[in-house]
C-alpha atoms as a PDB file:
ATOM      1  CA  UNK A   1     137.140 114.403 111.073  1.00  0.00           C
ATOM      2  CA  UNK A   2     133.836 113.939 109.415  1.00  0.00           C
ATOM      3  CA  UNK A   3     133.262 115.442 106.216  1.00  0.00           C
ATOM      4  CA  UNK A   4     129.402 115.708 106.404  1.00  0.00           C
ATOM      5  CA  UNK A   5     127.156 118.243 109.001  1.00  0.00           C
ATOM      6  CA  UNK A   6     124.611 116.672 111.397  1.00  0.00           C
ATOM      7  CA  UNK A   7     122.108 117.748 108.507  1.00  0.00           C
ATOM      8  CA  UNK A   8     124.115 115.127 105.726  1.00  0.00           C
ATOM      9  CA  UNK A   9     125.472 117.995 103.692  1.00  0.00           C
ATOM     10  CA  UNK A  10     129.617 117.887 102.730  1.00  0.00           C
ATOM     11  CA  UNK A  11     131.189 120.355 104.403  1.00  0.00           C
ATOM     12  CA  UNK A  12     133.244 122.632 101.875  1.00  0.00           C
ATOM     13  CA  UNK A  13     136.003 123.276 104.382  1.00  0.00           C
ATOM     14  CA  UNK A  14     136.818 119.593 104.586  1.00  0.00           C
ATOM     15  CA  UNK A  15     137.023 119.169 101.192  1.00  0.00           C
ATOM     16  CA  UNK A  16     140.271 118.492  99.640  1.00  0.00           C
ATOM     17  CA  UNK A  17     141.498 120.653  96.990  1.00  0.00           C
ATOM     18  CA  UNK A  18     140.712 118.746  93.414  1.00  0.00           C
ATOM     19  CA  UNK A  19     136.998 118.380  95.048  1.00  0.00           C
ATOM     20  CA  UNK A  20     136.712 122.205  95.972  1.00  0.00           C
ATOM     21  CA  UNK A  21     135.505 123.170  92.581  1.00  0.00           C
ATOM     22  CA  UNK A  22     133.322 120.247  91.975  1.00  0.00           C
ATOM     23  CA  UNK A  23     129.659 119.649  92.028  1.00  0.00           C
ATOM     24  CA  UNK A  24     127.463 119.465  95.087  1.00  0.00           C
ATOM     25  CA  UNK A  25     126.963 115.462  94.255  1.00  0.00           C
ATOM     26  CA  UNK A  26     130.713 115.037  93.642  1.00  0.00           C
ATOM     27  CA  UNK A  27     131.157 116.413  96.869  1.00  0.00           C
ATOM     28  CA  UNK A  28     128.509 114.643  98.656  1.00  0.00           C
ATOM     29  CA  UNK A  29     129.397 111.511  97.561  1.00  0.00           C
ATOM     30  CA  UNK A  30     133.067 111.856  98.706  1.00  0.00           C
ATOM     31  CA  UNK A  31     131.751 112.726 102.100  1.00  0.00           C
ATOM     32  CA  UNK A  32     129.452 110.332 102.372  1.00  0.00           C
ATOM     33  CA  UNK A  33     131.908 107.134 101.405  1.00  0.00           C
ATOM     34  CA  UNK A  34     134.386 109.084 103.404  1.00  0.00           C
ATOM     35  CA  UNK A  35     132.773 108.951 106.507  1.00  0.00           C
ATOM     36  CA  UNK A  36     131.049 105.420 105.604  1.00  0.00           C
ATOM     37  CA  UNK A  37     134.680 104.394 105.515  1.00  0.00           C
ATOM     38  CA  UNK A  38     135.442 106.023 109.036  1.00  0.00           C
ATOM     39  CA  UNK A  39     132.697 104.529 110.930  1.00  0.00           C
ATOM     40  CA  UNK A  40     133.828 101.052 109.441  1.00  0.00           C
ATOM     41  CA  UNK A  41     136.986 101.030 109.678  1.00  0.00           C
ATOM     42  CA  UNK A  42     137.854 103.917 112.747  1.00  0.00           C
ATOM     43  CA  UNK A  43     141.488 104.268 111.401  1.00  0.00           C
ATOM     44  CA  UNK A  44     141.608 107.360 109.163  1.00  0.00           C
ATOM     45  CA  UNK A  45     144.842 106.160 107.742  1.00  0.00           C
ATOM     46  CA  UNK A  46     143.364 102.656 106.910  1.00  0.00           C
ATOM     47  CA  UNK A  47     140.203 104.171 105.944  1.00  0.00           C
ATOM     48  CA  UNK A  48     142.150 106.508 103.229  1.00  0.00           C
ATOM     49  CA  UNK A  49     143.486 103.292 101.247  1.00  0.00           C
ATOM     50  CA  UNK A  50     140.193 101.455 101.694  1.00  0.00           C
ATOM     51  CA  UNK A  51     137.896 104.618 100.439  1.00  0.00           C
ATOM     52  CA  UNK A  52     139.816 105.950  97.509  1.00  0.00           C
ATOM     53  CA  UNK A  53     139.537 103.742  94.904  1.00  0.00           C
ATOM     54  CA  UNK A  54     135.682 103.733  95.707  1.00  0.00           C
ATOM     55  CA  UNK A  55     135.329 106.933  96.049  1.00  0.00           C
ATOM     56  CA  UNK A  56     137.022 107.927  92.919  1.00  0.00           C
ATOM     57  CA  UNK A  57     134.998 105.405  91.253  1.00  0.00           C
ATOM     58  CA  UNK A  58     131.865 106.942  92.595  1.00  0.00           C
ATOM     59  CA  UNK A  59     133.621 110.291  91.676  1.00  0.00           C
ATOM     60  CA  UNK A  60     134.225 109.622  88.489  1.00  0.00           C
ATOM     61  CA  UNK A  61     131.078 108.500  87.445  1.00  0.00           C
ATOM     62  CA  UNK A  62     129.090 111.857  88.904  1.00  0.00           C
ATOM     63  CA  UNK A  63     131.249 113.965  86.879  1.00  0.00           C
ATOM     64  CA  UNK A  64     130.815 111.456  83.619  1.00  0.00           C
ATOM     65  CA  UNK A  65     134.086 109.614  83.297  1.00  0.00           C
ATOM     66  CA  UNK A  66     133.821 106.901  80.592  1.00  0.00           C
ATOM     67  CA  UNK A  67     135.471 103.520  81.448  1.00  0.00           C
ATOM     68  CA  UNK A  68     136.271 104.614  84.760  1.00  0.00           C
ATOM     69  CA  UNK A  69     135.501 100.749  86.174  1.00  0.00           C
ATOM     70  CA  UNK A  70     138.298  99.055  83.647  1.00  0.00           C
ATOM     71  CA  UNK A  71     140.614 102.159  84.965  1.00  0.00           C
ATOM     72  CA  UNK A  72     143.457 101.514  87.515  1.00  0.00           C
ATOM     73  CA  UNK A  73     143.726 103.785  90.411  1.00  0.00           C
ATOM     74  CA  UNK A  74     146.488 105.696  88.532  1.00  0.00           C
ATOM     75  CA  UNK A  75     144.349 106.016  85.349  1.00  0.00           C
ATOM     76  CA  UNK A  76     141.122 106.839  86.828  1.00  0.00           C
ATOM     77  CA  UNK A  77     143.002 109.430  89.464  1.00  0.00           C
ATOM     78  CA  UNK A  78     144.441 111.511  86.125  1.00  0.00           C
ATOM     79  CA  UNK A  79     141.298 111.498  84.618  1.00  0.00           C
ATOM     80  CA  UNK A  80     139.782 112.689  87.355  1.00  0.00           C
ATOM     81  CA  UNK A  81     142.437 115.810  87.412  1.00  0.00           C
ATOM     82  CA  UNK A  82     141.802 116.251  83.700  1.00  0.00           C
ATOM     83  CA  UNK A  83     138.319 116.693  84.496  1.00  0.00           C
ATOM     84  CA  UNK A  84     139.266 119.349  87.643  1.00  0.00           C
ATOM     85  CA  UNK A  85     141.615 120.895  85.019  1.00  0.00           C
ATOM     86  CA  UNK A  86     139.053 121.480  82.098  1.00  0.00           C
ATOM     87  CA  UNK A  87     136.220 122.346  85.230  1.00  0.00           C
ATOM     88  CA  UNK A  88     138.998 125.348  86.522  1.00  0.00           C
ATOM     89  CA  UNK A  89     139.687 126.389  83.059  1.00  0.00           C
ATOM     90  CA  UNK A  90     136.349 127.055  82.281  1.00  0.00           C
ATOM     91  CA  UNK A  91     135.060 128.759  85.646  1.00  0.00           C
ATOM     92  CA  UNK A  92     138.377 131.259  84.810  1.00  0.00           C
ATOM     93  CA  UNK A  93     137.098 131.689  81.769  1.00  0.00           C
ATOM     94  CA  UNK A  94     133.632 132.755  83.110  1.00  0.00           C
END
């Protein structure tokens, strides 16, 4: 299922949960390397391993992770739910 419209915009509804609150880049950029990754690989389940260590990469870096390249995918997937974390906490706040 593609995660951009015809237009190039991410679709919110296809978003998965720890993007939902994000950015518009954050979310453009998982959309875009997601369905990058479709078209080159056309196996979704292939495409999943192949895609997320990029796209949390690319991820990380729009929402300002520091060190996110030396990170594993373990380490750079719990900093990236820190940073969801401290982004929900504050929009409750608001």
């Amino acid at each position: 299922m593609p995660k951009t419209t015809k237009d190039g915009t991410a679709k919110d509804d296809e978003m998965p949960s720890t993007l939902r609150r994000s950015g518009a880049k954050a979310k453009q950029t998982f959309a875009k390397t997601y369905d990058s990754a479709i078209e080159e690989y056309d196996d979704e389940r292939r495409c999943r391993r192949q895609r997320d260590q990029k796209a949390s990469l690319r991820i990380g870096d729009a929402v300002g992770i520091p060190g996110r390249s030396g990170m594993s995918k373990e380490e750079l997937v719990h900093a990236l739910q820190k940073a969801n974390d401290r982004e929900s906490a504050r929009a409750r706040r608001k």
